[in-house]
Each structure stands twice: as C-alpha cells, then as structure tokens.
C-alpha atoms as a PDB file:
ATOM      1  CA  UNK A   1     114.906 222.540 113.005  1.00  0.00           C
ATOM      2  CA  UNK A   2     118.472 224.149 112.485  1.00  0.00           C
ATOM      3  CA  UNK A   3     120.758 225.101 115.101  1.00  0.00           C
ATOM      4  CA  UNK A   4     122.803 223.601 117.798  1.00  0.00           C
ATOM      5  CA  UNK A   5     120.958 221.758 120.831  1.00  0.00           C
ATOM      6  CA  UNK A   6     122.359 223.812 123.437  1.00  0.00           C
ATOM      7  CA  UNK A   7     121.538 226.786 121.724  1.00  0.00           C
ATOM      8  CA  UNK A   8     118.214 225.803 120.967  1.00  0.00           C
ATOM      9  CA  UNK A   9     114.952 227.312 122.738  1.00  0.00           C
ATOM     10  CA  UNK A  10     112.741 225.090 124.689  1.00  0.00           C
ATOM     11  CA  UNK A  11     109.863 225.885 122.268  1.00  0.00           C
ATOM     12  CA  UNK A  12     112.115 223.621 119.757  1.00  0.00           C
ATOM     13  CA  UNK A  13     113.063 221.329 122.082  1.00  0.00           C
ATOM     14  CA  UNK A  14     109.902 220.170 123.395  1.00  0.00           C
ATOM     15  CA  UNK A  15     107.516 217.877 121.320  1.00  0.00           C
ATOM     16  CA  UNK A  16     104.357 219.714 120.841  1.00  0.00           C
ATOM     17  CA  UNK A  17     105.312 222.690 122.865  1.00  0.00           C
ATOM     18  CA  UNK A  18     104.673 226.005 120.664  1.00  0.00           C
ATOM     19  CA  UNK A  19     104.246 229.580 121.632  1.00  0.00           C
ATOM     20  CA  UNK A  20     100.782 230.660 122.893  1.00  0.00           C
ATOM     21  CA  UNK A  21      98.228 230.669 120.398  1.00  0.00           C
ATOM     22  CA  UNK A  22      97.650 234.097 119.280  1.00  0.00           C
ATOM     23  CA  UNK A  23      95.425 233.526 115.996  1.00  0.00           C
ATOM     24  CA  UNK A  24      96.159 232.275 112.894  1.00  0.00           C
ATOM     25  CA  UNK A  25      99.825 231.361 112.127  1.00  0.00           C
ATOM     26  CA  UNK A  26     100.283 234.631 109.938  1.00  0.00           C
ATOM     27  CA  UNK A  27     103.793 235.764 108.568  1.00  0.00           C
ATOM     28  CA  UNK A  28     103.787 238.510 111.102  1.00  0.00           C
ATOM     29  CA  UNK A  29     103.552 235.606 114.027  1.00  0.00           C
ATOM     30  CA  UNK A  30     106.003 233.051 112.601  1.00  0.00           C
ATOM     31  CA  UNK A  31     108.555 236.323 112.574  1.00  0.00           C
ATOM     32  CA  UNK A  32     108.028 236.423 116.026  1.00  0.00           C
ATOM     33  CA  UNK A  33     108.692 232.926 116.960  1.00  0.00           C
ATOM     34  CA  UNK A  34     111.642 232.960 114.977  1.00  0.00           C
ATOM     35  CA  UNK A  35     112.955 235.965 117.073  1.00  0.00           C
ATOM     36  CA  UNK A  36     111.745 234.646 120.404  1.00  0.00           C
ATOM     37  CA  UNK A  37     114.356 231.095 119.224  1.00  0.00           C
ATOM     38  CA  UNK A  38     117.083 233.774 118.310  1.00  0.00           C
ATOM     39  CA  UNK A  39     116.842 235.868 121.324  1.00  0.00           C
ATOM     40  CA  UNK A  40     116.713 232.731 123.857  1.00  0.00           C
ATOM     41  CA  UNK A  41     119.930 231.048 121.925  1.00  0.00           C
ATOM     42  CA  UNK A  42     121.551 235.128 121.966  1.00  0.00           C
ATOM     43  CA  UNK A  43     120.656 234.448 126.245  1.00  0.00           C
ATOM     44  CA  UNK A  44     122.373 231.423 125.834  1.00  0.00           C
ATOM     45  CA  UNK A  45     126.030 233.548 124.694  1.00  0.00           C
ATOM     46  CA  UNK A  46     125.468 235.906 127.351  1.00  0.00           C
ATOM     47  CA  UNK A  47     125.466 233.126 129.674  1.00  0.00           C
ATOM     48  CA  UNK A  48     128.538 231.829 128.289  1.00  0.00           C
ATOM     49  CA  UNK A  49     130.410 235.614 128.380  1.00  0.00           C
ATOM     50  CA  UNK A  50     129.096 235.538 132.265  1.00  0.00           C
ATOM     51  CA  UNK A  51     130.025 232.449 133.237  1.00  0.00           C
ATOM     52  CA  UNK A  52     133.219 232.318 130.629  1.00  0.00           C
ATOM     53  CA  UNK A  53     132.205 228.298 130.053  1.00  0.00           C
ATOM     54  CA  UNK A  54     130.601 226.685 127.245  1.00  0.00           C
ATOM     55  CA  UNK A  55     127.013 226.421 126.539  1.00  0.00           C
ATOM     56  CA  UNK A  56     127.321 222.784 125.533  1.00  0.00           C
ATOM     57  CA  UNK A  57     127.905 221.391 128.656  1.00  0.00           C
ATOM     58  CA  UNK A  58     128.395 223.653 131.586  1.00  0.00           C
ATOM     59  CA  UNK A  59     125.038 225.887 131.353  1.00  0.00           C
ATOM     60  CA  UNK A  60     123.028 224.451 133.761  1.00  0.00           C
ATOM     61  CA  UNK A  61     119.724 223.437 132.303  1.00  0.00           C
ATOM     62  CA  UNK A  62     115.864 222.777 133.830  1.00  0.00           C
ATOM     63  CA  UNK A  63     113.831 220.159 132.846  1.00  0.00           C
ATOM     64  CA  UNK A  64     112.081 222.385 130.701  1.00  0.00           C
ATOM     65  CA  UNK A  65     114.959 223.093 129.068  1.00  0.00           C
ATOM     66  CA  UNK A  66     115.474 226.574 130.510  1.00  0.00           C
ATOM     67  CA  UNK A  67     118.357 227.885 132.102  1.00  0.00           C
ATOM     68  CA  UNK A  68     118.737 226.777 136.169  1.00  0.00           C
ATOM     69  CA  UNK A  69     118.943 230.876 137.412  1.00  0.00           C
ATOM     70  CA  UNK A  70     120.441 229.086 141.114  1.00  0.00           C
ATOM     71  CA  UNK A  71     123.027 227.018 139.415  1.00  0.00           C
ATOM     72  CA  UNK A  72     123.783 229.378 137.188  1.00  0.00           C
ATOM     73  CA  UNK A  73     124.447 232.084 139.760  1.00  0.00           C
ATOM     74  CA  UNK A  74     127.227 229.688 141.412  1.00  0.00           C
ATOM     75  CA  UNK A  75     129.223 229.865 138.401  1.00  0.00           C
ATOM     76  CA  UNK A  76     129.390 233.871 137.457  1.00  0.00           C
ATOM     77  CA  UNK A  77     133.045 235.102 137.382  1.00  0.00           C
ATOM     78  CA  UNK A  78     134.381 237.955 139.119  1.00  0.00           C
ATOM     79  CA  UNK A  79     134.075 241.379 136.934  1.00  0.00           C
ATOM     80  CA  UNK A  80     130.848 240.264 135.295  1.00  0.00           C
ATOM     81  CA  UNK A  81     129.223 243.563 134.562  1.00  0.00           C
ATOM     82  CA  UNK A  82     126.028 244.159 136.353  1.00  0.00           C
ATOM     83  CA  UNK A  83     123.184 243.366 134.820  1.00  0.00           C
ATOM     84  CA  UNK A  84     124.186 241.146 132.163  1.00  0.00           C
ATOM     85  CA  UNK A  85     123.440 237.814 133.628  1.00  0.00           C
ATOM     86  CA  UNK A  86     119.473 239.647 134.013  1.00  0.00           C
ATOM     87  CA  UNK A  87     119.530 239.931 131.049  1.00  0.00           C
ATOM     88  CA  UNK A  88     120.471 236.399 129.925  1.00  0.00           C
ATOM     89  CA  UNK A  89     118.066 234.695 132.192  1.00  0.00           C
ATOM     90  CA  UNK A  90     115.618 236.971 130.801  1.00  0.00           C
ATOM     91  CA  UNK A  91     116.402 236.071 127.038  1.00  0.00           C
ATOM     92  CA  UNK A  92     116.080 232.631 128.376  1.00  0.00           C
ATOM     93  CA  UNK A  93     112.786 232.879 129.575  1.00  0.00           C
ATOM     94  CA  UNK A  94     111.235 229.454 129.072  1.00  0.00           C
ATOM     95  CA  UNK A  95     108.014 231.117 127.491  1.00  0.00           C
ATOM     96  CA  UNK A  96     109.063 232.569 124.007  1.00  0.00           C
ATOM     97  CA  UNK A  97     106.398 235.313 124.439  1.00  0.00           C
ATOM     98  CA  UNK A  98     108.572 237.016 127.995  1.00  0.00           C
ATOM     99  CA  UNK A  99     111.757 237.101 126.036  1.00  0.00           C
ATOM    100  CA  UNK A 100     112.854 240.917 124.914  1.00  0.00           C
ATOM    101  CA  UNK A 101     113.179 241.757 121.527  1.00  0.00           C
ATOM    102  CA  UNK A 102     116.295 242.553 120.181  1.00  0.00           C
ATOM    103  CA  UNK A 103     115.733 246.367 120.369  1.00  0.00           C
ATOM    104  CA  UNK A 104     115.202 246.414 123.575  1.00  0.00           C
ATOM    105  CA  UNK A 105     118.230 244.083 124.055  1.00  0.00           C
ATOM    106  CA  UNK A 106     120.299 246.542 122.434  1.00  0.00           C
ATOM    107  CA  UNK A 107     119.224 249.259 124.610  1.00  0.00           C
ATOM    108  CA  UNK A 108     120.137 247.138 127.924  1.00  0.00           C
ATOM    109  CA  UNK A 109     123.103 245.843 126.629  1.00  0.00           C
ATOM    110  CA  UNK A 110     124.514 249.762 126.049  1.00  0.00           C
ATOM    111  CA  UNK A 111     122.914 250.743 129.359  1.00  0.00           C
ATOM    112  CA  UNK A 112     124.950 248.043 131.140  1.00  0.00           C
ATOM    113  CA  UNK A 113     128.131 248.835 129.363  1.00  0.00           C
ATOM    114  CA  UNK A 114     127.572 252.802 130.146  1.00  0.00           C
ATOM    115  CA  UNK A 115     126.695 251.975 134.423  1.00  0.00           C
ATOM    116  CA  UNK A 116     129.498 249.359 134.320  1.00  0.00           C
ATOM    117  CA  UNK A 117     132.277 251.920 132.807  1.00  0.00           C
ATOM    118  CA  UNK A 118     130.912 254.853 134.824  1.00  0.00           C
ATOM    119  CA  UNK A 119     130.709 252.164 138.203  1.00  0.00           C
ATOM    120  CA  UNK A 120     134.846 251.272 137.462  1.00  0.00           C
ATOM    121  CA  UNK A 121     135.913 254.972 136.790  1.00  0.00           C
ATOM    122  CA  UNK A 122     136.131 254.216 132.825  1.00  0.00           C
ATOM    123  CA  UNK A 123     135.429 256.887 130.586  1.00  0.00           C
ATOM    124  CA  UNK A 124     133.356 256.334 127.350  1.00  0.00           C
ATOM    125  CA  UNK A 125     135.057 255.281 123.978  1.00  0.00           C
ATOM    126  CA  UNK A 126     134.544 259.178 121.864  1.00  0.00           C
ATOM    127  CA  UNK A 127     136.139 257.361 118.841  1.00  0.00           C
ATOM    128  CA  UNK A 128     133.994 257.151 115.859  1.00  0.00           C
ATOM    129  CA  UNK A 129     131.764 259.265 117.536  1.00  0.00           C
ATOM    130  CA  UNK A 130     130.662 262.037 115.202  1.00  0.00           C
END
C-alpha cells in the first residue's frame, strides 16, 4: 500500500476488508478500487478545506475508519460553501462502492461553486472563457 494513513481509505486500512465481490478481479474492477481509494483520500482534502485543519490529526475518525459526520460537523468554519462538506462525507463513504466518481465530483464541485457565488452576490469568473 502507498499513501499516507490519514489519507488512506478504510478498504486499505482494514485487514481483509475489500470491496464487494463483483466477479473476477478483472483490470476493469481493480480500476475501480483504485478510484474508490482516490476519491475517499480526495473526501479526505475537502474535509480539510471545510474544516481548515489537518487530516492527520484533527479529522475525526470512526472505528471503521470513516469520517465521524457529528464530530465533524462541530468543526466546519464559517463561509464554508454549501454543499461541500456533502460532498466530502460522501467521498468518504466507508463502502468504496457509494463513493462518486470523479466525474460526477467534478460536476458537484462546479455546481457548488456556481450556487455559492450566485447565494453571496458574486458574479462568475468570464476570463478564459471562450
């Protein structure tokens, strides 16, 4: 395993714990699991932007190795755009196979940022558009 221990999905954490069995362990599938560990550990940097604190040691953790959704709540500054910590908990998901993909990611991440500037009377960026 390669990464970080905070960063690192629960899936990777856990002896013997794996993604559902969905068939044989075919290139296609192993893709997957490697995006389900990058989404949950992109969850974990959205917590981090929310919460402005550190992954390492002030993301509150389950004993599954999940993110604690009620502790992390308590520590959500002020101005954090709606939606975003949803979105964390969701890459966080505990089972690999809830997390989003990253496309889908990308699509919620530019729908909060479009809500959140229309919300505080922002106007969208036009440069480089075109």
């Amino acid at each position: 395993h390669v990464g970080t221990f905070c960063y690192m999905s629960p899936e990777l954490l856990v002896p013997g714990k794996k993604a559902k069995k969905t068939g044989t362990m075919k290139p296609d599938h192993l893709k997957k699991m490697a995006e389900w560990a990058d989404v949950f550990s992109f969850g974990m940097i959205l917590c981090e932007i929310a919460t402005r604190k550190g992954a390492e040691d002030d993301i509150p953790r389950t004993g599954t190795f999940g993110v604690d959704e009620k502790e992390l709540s308590k520590l959500v500054e002020e101005g954090c755009p709606d939606g975003l910590v949803e979105l964390a908990l969701e890459c966080c998901a505990v089972e690999p196979e809830t997390r989003p993909l990253f496309a889908t990611i990308l699509q919620r991440i530019d729908y909060i940022l479009e809500n959140n500037l229309v919300r505080r009377g922002g106007e969208k960026d036009k440069r480089g558009a075109g």
